[in-house]
C-alpha atoms as a PDB file:
ATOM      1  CA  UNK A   1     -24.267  41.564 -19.346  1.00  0.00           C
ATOM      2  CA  UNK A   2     -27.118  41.570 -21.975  1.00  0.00           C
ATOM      3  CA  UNK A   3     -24.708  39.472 -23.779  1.00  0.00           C
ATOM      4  CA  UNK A   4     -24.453  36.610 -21.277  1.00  0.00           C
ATOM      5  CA  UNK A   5     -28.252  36.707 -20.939  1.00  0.00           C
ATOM      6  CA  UNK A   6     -29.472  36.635 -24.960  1.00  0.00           C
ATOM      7  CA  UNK A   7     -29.518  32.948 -25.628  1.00  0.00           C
ATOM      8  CA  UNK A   8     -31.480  32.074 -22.244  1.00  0.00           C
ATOM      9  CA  UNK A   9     -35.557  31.824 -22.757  1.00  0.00           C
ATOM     10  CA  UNK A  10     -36.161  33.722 -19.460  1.00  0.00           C
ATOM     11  CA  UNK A  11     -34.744  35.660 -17.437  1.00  0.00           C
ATOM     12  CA  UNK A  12     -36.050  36.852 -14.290  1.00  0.00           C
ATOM     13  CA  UNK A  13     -34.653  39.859 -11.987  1.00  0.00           C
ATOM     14  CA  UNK A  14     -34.010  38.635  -8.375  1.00  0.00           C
ATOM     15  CA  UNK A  15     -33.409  41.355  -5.562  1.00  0.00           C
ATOM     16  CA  UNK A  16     -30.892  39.811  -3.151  1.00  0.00           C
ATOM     17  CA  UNK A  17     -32.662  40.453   0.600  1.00  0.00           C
ATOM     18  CA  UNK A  18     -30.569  41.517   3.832  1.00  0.00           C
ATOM     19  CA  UNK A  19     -31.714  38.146   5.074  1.00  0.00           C
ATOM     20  CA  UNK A  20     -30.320  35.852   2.291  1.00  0.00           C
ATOM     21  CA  UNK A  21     -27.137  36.028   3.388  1.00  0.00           C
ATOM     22  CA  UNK A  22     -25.591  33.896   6.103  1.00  0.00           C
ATOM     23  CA  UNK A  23     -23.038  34.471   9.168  1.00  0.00           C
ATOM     24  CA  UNK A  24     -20.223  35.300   6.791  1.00  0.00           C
ATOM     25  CA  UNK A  25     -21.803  38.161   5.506  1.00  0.00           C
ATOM     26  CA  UNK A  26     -22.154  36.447   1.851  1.00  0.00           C
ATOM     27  CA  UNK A  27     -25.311  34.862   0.209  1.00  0.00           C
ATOM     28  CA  UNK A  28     -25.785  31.630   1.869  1.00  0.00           C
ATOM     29  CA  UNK A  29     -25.137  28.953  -1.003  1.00  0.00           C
ATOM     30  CA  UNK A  30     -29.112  27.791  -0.565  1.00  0.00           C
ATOM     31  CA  UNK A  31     -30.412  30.604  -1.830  1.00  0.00           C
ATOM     32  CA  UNK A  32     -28.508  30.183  -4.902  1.00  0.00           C
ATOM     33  CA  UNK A  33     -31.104  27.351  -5.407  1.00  0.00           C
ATOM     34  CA  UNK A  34     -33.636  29.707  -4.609  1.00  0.00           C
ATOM     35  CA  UNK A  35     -32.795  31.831  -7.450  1.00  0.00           C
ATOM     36  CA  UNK A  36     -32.508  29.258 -10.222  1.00  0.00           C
ATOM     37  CA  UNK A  37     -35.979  27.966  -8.776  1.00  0.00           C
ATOM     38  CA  UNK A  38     -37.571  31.157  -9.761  1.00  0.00           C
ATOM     39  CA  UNK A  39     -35.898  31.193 -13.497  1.00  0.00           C
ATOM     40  CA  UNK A  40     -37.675  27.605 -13.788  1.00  0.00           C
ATOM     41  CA  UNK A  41     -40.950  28.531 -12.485  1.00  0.00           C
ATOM     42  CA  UNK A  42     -40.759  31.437 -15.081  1.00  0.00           C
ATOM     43  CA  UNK A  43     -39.405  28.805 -17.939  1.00  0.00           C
ATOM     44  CA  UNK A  44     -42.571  26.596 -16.964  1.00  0.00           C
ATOM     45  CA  UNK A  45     -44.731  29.524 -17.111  1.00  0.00           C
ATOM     46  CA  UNK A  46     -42.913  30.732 -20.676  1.00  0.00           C
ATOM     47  CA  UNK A  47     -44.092  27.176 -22.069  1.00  0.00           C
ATOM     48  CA  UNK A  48     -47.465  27.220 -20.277  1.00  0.00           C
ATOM     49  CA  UNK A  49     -46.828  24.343 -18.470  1.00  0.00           C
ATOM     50  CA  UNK A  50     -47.127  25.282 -14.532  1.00  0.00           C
ATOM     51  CA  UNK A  51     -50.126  23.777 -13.096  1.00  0.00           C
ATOM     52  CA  UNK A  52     -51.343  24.540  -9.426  1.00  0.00           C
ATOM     53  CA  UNK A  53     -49.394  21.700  -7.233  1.00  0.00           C
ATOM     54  CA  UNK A  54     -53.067  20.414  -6.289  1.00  0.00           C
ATOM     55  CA  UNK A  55     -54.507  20.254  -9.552  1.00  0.00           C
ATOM     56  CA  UNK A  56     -51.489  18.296 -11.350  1.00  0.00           C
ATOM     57  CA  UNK A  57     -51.753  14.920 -12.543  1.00  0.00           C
ATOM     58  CA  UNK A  58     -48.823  14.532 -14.788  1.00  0.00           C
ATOM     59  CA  UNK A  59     -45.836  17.192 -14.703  1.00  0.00           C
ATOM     60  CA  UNK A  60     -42.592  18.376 -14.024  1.00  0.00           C
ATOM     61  CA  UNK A  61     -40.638  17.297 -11.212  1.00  0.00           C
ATOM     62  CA  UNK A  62     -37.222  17.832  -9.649  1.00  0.00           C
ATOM     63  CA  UNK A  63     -34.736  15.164 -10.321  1.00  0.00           C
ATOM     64  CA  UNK A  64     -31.565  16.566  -9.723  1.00  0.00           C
ATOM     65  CA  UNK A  65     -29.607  19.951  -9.583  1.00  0.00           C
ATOM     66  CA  UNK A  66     -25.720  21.332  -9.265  1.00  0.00           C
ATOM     67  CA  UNK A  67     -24.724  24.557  -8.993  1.00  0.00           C
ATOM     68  CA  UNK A  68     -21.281  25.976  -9.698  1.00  0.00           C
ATOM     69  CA  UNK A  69     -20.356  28.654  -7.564  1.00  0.00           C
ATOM     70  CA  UNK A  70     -18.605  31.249  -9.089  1.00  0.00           C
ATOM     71  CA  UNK A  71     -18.494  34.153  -6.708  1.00  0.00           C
ATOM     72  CA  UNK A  72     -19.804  35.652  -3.640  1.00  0.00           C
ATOM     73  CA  UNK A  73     -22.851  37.409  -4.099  1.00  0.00           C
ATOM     74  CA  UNK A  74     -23.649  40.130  -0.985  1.00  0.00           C
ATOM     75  CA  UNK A  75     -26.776  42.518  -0.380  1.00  0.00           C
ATOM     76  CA  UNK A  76     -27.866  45.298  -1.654  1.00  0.00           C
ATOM     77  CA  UNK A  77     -27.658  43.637  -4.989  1.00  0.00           C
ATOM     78  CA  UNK A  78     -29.596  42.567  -8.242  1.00  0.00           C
ATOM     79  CA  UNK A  79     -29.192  39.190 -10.256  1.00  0.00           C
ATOM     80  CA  UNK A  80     -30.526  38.056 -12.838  1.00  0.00           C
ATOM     81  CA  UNK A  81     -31.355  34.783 -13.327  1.00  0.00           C
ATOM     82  CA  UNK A  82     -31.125  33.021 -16.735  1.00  0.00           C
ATOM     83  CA  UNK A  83     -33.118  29.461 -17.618  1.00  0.00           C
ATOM     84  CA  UNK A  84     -32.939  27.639 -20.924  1.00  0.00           C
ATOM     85  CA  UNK A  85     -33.217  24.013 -21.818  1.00  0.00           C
ATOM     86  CA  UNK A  86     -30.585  22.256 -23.321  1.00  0.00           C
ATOM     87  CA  UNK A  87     -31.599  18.549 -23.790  1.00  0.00           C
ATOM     88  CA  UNK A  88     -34.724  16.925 -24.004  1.00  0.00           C
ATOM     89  CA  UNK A  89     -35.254  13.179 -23.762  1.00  0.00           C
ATOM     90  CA  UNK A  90     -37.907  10.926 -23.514  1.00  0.00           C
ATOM     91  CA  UNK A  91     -39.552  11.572 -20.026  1.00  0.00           C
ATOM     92  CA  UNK A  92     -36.651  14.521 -18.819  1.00  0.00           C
ATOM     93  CA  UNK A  93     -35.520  18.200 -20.220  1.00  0.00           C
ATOM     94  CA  UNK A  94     -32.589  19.513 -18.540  1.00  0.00           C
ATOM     95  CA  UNK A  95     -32.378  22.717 -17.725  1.00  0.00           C
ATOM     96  CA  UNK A  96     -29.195  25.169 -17.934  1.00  0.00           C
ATOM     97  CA  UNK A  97     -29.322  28.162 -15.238  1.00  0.00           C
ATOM     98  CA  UNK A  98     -27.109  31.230 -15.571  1.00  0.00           C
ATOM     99  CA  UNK A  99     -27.164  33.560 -12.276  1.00  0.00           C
ATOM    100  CA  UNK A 100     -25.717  37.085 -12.792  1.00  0.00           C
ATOM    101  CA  UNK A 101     -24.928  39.900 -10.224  1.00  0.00           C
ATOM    102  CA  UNK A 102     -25.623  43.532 -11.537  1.00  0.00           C
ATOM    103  CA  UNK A 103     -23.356  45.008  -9.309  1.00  0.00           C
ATOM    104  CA  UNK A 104     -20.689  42.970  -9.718  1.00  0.00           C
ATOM    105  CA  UNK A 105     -21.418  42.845 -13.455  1.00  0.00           C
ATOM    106  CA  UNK A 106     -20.025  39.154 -13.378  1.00  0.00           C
ATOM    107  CA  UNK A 107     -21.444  35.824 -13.700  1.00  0.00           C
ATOM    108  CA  UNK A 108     -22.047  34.665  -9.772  1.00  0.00           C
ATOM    109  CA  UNK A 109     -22.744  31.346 -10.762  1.00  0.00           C
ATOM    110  CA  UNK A 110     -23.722  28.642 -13.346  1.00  0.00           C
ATOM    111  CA  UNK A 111     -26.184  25.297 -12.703  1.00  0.00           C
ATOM    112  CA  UNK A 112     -28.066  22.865 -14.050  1.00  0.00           C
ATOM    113  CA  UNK A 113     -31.431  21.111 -13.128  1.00  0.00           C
ATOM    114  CA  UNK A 114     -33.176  17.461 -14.656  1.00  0.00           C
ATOM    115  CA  UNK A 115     -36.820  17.805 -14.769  1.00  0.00           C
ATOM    116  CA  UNK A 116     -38.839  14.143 -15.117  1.00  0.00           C
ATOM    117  CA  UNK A 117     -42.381  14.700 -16.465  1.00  0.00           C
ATOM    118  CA  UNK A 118     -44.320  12.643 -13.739  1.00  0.00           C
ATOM    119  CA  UNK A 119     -47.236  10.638 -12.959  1.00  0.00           C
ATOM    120  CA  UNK A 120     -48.855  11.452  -9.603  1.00  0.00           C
ATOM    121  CA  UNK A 121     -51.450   9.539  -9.151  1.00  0.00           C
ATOM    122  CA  UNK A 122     -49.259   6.567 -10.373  1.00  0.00           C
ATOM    123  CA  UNK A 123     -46.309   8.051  -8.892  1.00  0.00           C
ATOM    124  CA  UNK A 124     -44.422   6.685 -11.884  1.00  0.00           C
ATOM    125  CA  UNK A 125     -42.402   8.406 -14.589  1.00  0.00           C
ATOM    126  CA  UNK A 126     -44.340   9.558 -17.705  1.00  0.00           C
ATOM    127  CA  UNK A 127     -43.683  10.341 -21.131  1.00  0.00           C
ATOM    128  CA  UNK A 128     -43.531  14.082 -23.143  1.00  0.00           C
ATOM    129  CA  UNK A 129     -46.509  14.507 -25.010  1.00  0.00           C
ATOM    130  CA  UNK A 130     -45.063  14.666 -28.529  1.00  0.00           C
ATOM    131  CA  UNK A 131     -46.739  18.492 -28.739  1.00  0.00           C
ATOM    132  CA  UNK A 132     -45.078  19.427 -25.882  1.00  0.00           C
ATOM    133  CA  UNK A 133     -41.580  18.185 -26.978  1.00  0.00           C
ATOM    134  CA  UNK A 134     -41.671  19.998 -30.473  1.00  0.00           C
ATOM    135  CA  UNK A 135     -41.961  23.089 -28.512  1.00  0.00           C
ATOM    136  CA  UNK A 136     -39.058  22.355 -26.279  1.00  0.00           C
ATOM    137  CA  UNK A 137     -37.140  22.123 -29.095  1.00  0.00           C
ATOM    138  CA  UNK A 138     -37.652  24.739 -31.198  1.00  0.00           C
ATOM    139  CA  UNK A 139     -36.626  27.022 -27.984  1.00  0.00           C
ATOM    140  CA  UNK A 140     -33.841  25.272 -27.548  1.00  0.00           C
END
């Protein structure tokens, strides 16, 4: 498993709750978002970068995200959740998720989230500070 993990810049260890899984008895497929949410909370925090929503003038944002579902994940169970970037443009990094079941010993599944750095008092797009783009990349 350690293998699957090395190349990823954090990884965070998820518990999977009694409650996160749906009718069928399986980890409802939101969650799943859940998880890679924490891995890029913990990437933001890695590169010192997570503000207080309140106190943020220009920062990440959201854009987009896809997850590929890979198998069913069920409680009791650990994952671990895997967050690298993999691209870095102008005003966006994307973001490569890995999400891994300890029981299971398997990959669960695999995603990938676009975060725009963002202007909130303009609510317009804004541009990587140079700074903060050199240490993207030599992460990456």
């Amino acid at each position: 498993m350690s293998e699957k993990l090395k190349d990823y810049t954090v990884v965070e260890e998820v518990p999977i709750r009694w409650g996160d899984m749906d009718a069928r008895g399986h980890v409802n497929n939101t969650i799943y978002y859940r998880f890679f949410e924490c891995s890029r909370i913990a990437l933001f925090r890695f590169f010192d970068i997570y503000e207080e929503p309140t106190s943020v003038r220009i920062g990440p944002i959201l854009s987009y995200q896809a997850c590929y579902y890979k198998i069913p994940l069920k409680y009791p169970d650990i994952v671990y959740v895997g967050a690298k970037i993999i691209e870095v443009k102008v005003s966006k990094i994307i973001v490569k998720h890995i999400l891994i079941s300890k029981k299971l010993n398997r990959i669960a599944a695999e995603g990938e989230s676009h975060i725009i750095w963002y202007d909130y008092e303009n609510k317009k797009k804004a541009t990587i500070s140079d700074d903060l783009k050199q240490r993207f990349l030599k992460r990456k």
